[in-house]
C-alpha atoms as a PDB file:
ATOM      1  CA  UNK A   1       0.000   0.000   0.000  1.00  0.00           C
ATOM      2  CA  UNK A   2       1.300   3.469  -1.068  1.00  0.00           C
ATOM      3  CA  UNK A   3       1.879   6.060   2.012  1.00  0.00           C
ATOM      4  CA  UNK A   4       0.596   9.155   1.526  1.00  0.00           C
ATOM      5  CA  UNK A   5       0.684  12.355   3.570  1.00  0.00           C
ATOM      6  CA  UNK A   6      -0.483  15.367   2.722  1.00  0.00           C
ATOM      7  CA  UNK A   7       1.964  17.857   4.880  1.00  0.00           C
ATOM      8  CA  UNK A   8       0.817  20.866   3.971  1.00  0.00           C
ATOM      9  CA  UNK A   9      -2.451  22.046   1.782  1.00  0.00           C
ATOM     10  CA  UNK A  10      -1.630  23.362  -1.554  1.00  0.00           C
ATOM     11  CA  UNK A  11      -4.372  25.459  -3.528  1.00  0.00           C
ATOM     12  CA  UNK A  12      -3.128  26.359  -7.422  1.00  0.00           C
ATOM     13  CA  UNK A  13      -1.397  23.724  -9.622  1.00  0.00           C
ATOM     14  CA  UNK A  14       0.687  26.163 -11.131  1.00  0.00           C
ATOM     15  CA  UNK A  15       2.424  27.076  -8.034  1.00  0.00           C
ATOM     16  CA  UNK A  16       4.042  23.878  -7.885  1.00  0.00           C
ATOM     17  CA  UNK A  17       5.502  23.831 -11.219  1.00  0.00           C
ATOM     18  CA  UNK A  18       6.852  27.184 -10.365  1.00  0.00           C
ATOM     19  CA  UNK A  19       9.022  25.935  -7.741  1.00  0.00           C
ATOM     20  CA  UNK A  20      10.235  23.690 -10.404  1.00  0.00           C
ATOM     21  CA  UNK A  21      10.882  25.747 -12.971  1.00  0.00           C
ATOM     22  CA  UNK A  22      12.931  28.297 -11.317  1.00  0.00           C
ATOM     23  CA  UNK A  23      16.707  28.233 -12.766  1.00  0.00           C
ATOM     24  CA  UNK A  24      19.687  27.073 -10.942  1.00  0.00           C
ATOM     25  CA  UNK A  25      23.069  28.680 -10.735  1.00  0.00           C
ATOM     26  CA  UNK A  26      25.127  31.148  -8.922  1.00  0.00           C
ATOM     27  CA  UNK A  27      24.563  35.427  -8.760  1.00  0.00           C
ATOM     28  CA  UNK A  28      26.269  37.165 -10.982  1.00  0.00           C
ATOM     29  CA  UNK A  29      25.595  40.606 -10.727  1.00  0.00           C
ATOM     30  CA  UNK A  30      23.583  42.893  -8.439  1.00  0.00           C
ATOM     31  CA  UNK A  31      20.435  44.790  -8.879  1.00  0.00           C
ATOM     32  CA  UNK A  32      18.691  43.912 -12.240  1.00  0.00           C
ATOM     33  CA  UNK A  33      20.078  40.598 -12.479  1.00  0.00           C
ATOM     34  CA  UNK A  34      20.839  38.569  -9.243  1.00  0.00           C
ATOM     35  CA  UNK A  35      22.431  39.379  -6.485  1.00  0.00           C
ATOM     36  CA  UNK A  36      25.883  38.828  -6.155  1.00  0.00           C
ATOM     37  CA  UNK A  37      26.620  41.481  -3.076  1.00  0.00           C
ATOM     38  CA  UNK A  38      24.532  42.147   0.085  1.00  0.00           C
ATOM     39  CA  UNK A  39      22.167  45.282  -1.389  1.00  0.00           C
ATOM     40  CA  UNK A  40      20.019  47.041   0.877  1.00  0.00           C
ATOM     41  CA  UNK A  41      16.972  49.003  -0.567  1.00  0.00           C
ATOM     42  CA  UNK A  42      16.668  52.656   0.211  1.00  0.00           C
ATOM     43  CA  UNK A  43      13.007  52.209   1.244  1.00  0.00           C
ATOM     44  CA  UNK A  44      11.670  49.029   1.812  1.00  0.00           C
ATOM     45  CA  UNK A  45       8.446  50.232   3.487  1.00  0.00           C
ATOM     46  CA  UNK A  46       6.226  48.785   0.363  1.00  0.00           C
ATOM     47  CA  UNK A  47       7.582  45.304  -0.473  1.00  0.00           C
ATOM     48  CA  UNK A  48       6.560  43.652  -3.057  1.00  0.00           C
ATOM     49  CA  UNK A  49       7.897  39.783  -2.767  1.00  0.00           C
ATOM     50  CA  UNK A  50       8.140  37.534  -5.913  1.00  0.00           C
ATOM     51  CA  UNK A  51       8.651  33.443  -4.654  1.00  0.00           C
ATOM     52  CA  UNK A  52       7.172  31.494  -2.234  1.00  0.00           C
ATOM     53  CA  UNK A  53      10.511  30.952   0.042  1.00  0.00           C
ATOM     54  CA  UNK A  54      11.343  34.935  -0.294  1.00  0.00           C
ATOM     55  CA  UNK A  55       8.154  35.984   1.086  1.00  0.00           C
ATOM     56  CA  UNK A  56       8.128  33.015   3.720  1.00  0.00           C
ATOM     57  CA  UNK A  57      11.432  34.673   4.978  1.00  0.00           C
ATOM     58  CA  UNK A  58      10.084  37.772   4.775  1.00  0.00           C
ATOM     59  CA  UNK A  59       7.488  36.635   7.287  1.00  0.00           C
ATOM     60  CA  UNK A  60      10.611  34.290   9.481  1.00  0.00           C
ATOM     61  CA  UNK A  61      12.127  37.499   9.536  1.00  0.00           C
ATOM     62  CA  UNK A  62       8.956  39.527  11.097  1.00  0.00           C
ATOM     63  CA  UNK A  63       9.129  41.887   8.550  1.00  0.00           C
ATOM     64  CA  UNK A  64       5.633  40.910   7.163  1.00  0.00           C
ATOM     65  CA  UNK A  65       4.257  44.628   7.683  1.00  0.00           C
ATOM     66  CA  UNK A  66       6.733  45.998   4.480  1.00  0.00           C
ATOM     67  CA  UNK A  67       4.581  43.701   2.716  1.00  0.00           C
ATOM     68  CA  UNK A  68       2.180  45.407   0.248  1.00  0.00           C
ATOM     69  CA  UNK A  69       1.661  42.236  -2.277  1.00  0.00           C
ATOM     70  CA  UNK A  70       3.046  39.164  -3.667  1.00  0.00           C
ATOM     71  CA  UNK A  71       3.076  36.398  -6.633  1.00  0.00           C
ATOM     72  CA  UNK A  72       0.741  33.152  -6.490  1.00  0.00           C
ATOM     73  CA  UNK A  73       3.242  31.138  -5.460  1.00  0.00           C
ATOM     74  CA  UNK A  74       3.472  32.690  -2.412  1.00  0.00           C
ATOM     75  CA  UNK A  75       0.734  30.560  -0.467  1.00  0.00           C
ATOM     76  CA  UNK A  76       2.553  30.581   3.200  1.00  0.00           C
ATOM     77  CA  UNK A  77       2.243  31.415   5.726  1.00  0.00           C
ATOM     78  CA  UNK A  78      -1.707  31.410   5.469  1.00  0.00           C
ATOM     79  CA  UNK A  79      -1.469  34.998   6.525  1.00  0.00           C
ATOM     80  CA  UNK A  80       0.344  35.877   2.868  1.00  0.00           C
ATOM     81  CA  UNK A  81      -3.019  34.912   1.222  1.00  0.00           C
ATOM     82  CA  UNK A  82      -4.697  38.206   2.235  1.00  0.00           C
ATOM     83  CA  UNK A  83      -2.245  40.021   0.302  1.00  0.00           C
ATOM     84  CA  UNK A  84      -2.619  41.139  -3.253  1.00  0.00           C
ATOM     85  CA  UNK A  85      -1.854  38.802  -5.625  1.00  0.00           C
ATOM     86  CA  UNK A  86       0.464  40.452  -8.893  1.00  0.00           C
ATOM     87  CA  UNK A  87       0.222  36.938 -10.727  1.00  0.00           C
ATOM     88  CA  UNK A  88       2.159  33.855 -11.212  1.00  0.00           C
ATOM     89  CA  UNK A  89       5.867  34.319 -10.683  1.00  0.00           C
ATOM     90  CA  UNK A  90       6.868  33.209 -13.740  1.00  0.00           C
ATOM     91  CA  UNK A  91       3.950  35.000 -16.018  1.00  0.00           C
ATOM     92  CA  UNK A  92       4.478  38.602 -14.751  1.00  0.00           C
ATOM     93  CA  UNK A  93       2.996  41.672 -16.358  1.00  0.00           C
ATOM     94  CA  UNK A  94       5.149  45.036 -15.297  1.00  0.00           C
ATOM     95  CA  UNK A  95       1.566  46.803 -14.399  1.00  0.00           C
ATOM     96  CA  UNK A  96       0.592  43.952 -12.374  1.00  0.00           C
ATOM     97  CA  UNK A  97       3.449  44.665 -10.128  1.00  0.00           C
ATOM     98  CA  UNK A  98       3.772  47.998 -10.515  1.00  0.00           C
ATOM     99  CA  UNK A  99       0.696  48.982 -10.207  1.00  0.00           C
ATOM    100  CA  UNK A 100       0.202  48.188  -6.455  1.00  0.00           C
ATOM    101  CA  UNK A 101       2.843  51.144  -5.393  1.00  0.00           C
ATOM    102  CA  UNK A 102       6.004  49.106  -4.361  1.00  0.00           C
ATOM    103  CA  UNK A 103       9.096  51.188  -3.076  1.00  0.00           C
ATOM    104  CA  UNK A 104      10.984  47.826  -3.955  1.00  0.00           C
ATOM    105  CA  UNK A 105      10.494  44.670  -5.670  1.00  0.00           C
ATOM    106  CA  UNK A 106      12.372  41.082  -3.746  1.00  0.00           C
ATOM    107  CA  UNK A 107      12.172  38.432  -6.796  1.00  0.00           C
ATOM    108  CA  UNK A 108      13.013  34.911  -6.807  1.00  0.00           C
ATOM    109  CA  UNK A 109      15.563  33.958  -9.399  1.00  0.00           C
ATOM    110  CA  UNK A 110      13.473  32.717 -12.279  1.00  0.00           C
ATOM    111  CA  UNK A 111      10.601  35.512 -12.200  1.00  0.00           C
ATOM    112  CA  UNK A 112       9.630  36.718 -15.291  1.00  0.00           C
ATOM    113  CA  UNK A 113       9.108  36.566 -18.560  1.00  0.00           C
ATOM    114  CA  UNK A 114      12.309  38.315 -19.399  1.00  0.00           C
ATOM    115  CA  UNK A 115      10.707  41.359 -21.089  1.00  0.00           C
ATOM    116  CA  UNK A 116       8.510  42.005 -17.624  1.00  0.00           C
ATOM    117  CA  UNK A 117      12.060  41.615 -15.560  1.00  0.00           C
ATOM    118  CA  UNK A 118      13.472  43.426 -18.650  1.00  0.00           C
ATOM    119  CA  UNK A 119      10.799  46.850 -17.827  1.00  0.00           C
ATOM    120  CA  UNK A 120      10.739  46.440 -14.239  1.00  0.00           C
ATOM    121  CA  UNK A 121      14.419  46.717 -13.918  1.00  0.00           C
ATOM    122  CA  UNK A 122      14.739  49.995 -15.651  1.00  0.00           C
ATOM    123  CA  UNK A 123      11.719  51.241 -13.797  1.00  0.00           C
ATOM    124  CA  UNK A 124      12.091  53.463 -11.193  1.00  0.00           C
ATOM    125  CA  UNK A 125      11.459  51.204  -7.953  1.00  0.00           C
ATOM    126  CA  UNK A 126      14.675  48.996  -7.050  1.00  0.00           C
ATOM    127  CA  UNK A 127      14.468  45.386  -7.927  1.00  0.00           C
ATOM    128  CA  UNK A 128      16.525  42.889  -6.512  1.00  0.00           C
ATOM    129  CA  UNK A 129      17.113  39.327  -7.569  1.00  0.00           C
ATOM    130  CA  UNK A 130      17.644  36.710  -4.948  1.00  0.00           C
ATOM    131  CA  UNK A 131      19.718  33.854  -6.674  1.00  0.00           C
ATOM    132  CA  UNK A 132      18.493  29.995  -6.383  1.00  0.00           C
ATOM    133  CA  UNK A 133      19.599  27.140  -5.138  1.00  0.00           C
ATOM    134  CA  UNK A 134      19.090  23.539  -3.758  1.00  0.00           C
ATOM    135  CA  UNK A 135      21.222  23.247  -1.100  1.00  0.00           C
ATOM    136  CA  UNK A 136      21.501  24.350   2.269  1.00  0.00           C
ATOM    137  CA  UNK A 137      23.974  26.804   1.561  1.00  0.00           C
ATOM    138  CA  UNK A 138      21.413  28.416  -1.370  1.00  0.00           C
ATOM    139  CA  UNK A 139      19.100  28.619   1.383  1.00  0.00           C
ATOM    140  CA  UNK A 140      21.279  30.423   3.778  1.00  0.00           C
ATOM    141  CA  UNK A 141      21.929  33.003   1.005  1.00  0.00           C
ATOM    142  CA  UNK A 142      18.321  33.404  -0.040  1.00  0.00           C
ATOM    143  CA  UNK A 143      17.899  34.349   4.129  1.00  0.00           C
ATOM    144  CA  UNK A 144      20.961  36.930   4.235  1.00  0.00           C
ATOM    145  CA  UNK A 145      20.535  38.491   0.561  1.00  0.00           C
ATOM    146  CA  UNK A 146      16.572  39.254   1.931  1.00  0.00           C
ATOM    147  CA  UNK A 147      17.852  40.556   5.376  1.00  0.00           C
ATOM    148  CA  UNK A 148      20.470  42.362   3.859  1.00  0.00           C
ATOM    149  CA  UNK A 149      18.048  44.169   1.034  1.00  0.00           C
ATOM    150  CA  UNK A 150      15.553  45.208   3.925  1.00  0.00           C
ATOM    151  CA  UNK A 151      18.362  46.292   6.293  1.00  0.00           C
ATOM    152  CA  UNK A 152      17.907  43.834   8.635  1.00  0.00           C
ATOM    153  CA  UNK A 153      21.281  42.144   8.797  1.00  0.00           C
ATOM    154  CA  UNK A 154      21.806  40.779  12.006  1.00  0.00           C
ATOM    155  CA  UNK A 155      18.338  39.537  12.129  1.00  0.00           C
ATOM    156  CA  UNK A 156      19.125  37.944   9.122  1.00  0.00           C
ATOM    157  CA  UNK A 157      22.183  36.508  10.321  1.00  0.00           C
ATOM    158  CA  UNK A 158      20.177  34.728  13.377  1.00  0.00           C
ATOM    159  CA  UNK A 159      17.342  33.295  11.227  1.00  0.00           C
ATOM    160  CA  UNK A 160      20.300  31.762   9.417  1.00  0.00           C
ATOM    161  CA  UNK A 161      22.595  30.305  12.346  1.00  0.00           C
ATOM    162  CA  UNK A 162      19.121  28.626  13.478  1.00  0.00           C
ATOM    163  CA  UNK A 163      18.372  27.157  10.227  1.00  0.00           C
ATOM    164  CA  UNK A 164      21.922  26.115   9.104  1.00  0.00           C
ATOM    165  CA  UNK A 165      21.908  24.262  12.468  1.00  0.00           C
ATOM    166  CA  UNK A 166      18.082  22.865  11.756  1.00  0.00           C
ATOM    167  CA  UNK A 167      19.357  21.715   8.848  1.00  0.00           C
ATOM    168  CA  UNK A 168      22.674  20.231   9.435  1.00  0.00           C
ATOM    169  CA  UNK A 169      20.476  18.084  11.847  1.00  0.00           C
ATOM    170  CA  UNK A 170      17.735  17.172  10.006  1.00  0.00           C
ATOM    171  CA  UNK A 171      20.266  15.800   6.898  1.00  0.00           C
ATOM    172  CA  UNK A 172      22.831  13.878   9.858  1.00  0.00           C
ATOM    173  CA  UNK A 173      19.637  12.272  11.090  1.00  0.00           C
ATOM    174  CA  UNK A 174      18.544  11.489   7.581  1.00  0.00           C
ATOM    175  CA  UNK A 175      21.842   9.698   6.634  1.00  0.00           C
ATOM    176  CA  UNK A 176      20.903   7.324   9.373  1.00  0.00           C
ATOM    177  CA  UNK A 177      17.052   6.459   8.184  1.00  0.00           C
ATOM    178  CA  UNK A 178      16.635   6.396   4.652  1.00  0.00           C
ATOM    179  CA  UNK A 179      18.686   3.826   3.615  1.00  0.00           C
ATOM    180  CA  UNK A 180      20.080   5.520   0.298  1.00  0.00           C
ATOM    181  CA  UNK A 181      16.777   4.539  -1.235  1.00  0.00           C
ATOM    182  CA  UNK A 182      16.298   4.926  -4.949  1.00  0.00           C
ATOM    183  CA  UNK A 183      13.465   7.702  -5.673  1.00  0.00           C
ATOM    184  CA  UNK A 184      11.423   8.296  -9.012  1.00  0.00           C
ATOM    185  CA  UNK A 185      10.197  12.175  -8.819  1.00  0.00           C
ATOM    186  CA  UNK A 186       7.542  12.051 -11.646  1.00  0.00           C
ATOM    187  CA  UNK A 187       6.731  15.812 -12.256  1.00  0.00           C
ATOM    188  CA  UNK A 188       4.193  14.768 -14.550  1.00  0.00           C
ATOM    189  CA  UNK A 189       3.198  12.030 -16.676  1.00  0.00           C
ATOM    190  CA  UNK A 190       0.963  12.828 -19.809  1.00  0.00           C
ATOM    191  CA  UNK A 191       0.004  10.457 -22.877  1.00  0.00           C
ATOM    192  CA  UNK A 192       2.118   8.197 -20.809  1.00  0.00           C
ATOM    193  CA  UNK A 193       5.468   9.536 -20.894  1.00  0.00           C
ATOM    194  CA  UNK A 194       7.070  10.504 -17.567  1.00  0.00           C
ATOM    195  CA  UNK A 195       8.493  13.806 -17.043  1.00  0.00           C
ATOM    196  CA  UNK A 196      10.931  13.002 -14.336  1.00  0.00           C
ATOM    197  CA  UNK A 197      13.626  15.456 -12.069  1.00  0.00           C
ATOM    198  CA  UNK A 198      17.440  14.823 -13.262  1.00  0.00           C
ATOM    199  CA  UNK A 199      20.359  16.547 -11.433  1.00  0.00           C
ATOM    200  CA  UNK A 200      20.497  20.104 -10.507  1.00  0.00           C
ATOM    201  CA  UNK A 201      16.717  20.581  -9.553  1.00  0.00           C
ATOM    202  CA  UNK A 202      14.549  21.123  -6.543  1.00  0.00           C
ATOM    203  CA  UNK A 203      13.566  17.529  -6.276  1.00  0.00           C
ATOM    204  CA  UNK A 204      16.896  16.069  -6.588  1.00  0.00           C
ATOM    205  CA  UNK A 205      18.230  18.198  -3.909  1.00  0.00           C
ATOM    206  CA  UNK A 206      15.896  17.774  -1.316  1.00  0.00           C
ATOM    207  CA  UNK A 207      15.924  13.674  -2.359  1.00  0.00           C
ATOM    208  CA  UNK A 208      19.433  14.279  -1.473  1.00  0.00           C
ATOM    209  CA  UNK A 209      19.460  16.147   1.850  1.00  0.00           C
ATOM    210  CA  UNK A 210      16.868  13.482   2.873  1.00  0.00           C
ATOM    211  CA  UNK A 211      19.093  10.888   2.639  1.00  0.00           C
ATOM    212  CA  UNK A 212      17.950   9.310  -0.814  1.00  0.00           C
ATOM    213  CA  UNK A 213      19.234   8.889  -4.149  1.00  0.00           C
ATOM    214  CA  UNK A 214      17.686  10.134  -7.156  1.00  0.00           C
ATOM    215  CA  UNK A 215      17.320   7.784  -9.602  1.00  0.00           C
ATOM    216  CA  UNK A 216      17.590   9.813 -12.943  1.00  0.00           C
ATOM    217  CA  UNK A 217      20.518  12.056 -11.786  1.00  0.00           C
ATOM    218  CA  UNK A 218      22.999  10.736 -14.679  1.00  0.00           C
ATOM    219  CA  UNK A 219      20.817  13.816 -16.362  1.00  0.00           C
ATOM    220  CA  UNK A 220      20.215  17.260 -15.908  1.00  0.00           C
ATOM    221  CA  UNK A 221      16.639  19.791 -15.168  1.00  0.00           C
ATOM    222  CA  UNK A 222      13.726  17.982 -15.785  1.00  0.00           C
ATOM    223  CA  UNK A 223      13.428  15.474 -18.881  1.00  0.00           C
ATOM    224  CA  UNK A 224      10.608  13.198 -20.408  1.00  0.00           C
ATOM    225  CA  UNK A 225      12.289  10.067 -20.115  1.00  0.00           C
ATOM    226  CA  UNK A 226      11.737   6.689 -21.987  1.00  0.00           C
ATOM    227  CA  UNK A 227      10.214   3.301 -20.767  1.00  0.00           C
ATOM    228  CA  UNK A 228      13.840   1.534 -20.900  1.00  0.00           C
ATOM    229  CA  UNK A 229      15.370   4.675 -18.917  1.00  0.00           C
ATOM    230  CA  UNK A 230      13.286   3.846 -15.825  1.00  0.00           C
ATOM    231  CA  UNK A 231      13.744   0.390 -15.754  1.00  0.00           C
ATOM    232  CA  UNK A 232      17.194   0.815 -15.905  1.00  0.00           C
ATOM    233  CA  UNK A 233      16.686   3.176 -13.121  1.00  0.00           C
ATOM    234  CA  UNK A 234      15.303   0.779 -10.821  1.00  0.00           C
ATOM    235  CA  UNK A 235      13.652   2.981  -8.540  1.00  0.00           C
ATOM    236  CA  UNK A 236      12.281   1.939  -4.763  1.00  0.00           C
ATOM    237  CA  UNK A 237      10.471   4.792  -4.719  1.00  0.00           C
ATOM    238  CA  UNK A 238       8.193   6.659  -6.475  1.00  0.00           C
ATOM    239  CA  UNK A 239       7.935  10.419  -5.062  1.00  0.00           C
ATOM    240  CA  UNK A 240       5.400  12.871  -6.604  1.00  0.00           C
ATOM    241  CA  UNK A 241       3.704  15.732  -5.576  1.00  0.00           C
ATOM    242  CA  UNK A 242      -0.120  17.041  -4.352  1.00  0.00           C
ATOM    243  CA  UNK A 243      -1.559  18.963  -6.603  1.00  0.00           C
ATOM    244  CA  UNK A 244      -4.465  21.664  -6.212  1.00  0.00           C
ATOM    245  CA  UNK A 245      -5.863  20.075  -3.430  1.00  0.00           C
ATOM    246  CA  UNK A 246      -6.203  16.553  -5.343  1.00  0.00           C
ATOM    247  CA  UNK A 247      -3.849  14.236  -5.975  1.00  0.00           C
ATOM    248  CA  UNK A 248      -2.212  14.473 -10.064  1.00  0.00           C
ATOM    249  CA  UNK A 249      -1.765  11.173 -11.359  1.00  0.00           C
ATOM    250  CA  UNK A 250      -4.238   8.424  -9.964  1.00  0.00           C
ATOM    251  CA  UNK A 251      -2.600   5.634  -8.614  1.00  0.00           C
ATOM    252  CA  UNK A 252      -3.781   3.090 -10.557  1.00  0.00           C
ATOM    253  CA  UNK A 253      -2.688   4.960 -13.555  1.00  0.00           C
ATOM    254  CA  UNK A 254       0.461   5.540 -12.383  1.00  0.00           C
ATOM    255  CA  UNK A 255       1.291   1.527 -11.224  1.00  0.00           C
ATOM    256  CA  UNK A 256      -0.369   0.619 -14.677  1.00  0.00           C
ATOM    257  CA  UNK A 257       2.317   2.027 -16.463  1.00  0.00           C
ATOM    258  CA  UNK A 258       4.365  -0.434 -18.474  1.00  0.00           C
ATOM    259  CA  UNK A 259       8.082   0.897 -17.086  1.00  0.00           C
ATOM    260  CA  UNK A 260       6.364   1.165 -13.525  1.00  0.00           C
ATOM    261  CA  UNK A 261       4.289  -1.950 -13.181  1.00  0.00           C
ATOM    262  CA  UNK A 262       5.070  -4.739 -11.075  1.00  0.00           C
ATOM    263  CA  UNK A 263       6.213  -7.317 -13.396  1.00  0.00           C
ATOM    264  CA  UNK A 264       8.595  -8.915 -13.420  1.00  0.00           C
ATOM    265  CA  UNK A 265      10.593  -6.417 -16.255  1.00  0.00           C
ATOM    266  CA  UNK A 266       9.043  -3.189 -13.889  1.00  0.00           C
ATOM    267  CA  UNK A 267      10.991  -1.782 -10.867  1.00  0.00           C
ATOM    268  CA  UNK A 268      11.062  -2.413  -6.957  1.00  0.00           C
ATOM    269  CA  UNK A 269       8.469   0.408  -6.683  1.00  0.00           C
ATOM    270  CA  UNK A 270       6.003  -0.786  -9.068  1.00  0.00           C
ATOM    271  CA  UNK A 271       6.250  -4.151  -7.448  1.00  0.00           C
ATOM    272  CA  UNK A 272       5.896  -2.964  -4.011  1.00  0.00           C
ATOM    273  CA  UNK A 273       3.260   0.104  -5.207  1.00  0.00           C
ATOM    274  CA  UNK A 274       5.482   2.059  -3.108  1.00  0.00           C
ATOM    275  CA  UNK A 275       4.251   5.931  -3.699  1.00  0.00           C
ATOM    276  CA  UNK A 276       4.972   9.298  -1.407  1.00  0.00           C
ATOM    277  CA  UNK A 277       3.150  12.178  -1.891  1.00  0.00           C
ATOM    278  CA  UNK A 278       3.899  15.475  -0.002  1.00  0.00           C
ATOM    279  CA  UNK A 279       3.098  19.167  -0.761  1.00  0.00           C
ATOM    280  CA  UNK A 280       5.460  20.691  -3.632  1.00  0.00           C
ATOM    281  CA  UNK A 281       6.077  24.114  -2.213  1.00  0.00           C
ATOM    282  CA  UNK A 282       6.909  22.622   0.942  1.00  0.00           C
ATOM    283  CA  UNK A 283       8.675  19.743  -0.184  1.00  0.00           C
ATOM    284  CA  UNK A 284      10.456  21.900  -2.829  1.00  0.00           C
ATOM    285  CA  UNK A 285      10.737  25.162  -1.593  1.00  0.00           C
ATOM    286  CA  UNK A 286      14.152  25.435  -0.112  1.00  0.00           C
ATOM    287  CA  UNK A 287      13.151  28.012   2.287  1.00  0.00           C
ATOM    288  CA  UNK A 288      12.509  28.069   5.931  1.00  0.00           C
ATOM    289  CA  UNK A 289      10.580  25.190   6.646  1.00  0.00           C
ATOM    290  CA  UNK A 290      13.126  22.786   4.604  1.00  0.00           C
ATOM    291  CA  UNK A 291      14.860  21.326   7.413  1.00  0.00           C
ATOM    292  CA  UNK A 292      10.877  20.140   7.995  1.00  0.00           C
ATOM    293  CA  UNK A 293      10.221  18.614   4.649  1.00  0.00           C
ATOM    294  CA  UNK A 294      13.596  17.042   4.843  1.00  0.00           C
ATOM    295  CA  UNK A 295      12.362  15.220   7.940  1.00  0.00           C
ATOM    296  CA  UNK A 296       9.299  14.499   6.557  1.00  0.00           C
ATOM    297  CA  UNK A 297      11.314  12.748   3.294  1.00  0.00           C
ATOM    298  CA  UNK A 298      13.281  10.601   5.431  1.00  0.00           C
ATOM    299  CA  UNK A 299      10.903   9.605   7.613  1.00  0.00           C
ATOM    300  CA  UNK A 300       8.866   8.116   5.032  1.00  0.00           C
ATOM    301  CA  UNK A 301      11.658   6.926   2.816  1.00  0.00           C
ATOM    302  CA  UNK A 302      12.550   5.010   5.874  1.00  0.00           C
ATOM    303  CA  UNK A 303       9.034   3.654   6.780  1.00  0.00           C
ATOM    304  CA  UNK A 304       8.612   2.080   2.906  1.00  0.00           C
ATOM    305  CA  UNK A 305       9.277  -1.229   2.238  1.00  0.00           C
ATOM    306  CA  UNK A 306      11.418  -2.403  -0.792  1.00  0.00           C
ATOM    307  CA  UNK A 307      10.084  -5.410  -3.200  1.00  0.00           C
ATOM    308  CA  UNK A 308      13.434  -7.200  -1.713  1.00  0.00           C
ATOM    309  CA  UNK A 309      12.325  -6.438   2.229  1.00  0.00           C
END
């Protein structure tokens, strides 16, 4: 039987895909494209925040009341939901934002489309983008860029001692429970081919700091992948997310696929119907509640049961 455990409540589809989406690599540059230095704004007093973890550190900061409005993927804390919405983080219109008053714009790596980022940074109000990562050293970054661009440094600097050391402790503990199990994270799966997370994305990360091993890391970013490729992967696990308060891909669906099924030519997790479902913005995130979701992951990683167990 699959375990499944809905950790947090999601409410738009889209806002999962975003925290796919975003891009991954260092800062280059400061201002209009991202931060490389610690910037501080010269008024922050209207925030505008573009990325679910940048406002959620907004609000681990206690500097929710600079908040004037944020994207859709911005869904916690619940509080954030009473705040005007500007649109979908990566579908951005410059009078969306702009049109709310900010004295400063705080955007997630990945916001755009370009030509939005392209007129917002040559608009008047300051825009600052806060580089992505999936690591616990991108997280600590995301935590002191924000503190740094609202001029609240040392505050910043504590959030981020507390979380480094949340984290360091929920990834030790997680070397010790998982078992280096092999995990599947099917993004999506349409006509029947599988659109699964490679190496250097969200989902291999936080497979990673859980204790796990992804399964399709031999690639990069997300890829549809063939029938053969997932049988070769031999997955124990397959990991997916919730999706707009349902559940995406029905079970039965899922196990019925030919690369999945328990046959003997399918894989230890379609033999042992072993599927995890969690939240995507919490389990992908790589924010403030990460050391959380990383707990979460290992927990259940450790409670599954291989077709060889």
């Amino acid at each position: 039987m699959p375990i499944h455990r809905d950790r947090r409540p999601i409410r738009l589809a889209r806002v999962l895909f975003a925290v796919c989406a975003i891009g991954f690599f260092a800062g280059v540059a400061p201002r209009s494209a991202v931060a490389q230095s610690l910037e501080r704004f010269p008024d922050a007093s209207r925030l505008v925040s573009i990325g679910g973890a940048i406002t959620e550190i907004v609000y681990a900061l206690g500097e929710e009341d600079r908040l004037i409005a944020r994207d859709t993927t911005s869904t916690y804390p619940e509080a954030a939901g009473a705040l005007p919405d500007v649109g979908y983080m990566r579908a951005l219109s410059p009078e969306g934002v702009l049109s709310v008053g900010p004295s400063a714009v705080l955007a997630a790596e990945g916001s755009g489309p370009p030509a939005t980022m392209s007129v917002l940074e040559k608009a008047t109000v300051p825009l600052i983008l806060v580089p992505e990562g999936y690591d616990r050293e991108a997280i600590l970054r995301k935590i002191r860029i924000t503190g740094a661009a609202l001029g609240v440094a040392a505050k910043a600097e504590k959030l981020a001692g507390k979380v480094d050391a949340d984290l360091q402790a929920a990834e030790d503990a997680a070397k010790a429970m998982s078992g280096g199990k092999r995990v599947l994270f099917i993004l999506s799966m349409q006509g029947g081919r599988i659109l699964a997370a490679g190496s250097g994305t969200a989902a291999d990360g936080v497979v990673r700091m859980a204790g796990g091993t992804n399964a399709m890391s031999a690639f990069p970013g997300y890829r549809q992948v063939s029938e053969e490729a997932v049988m070769m992967a031999q997955p124990d696990v397959i990991l997916m997310m919730e999706r707009g308060g349902g559940t995406g891909i029905a079970e039965d669906e899922l196990f019925a696929h030919p690369a999945i099924a328990g046959t003997p030519a399918g894989t230890p997790a379609g033999k042992s119907r072993t599927l995890l479902r969690m939240d995507g913005a919490y389990l992908l995130g790589f924010g403030p509640r990460t050391a959380s979701a990383v707990r979460d992951l290992s927990a259940m990683l450790a409670e599954t049961k291989t077709a060889t167990d």
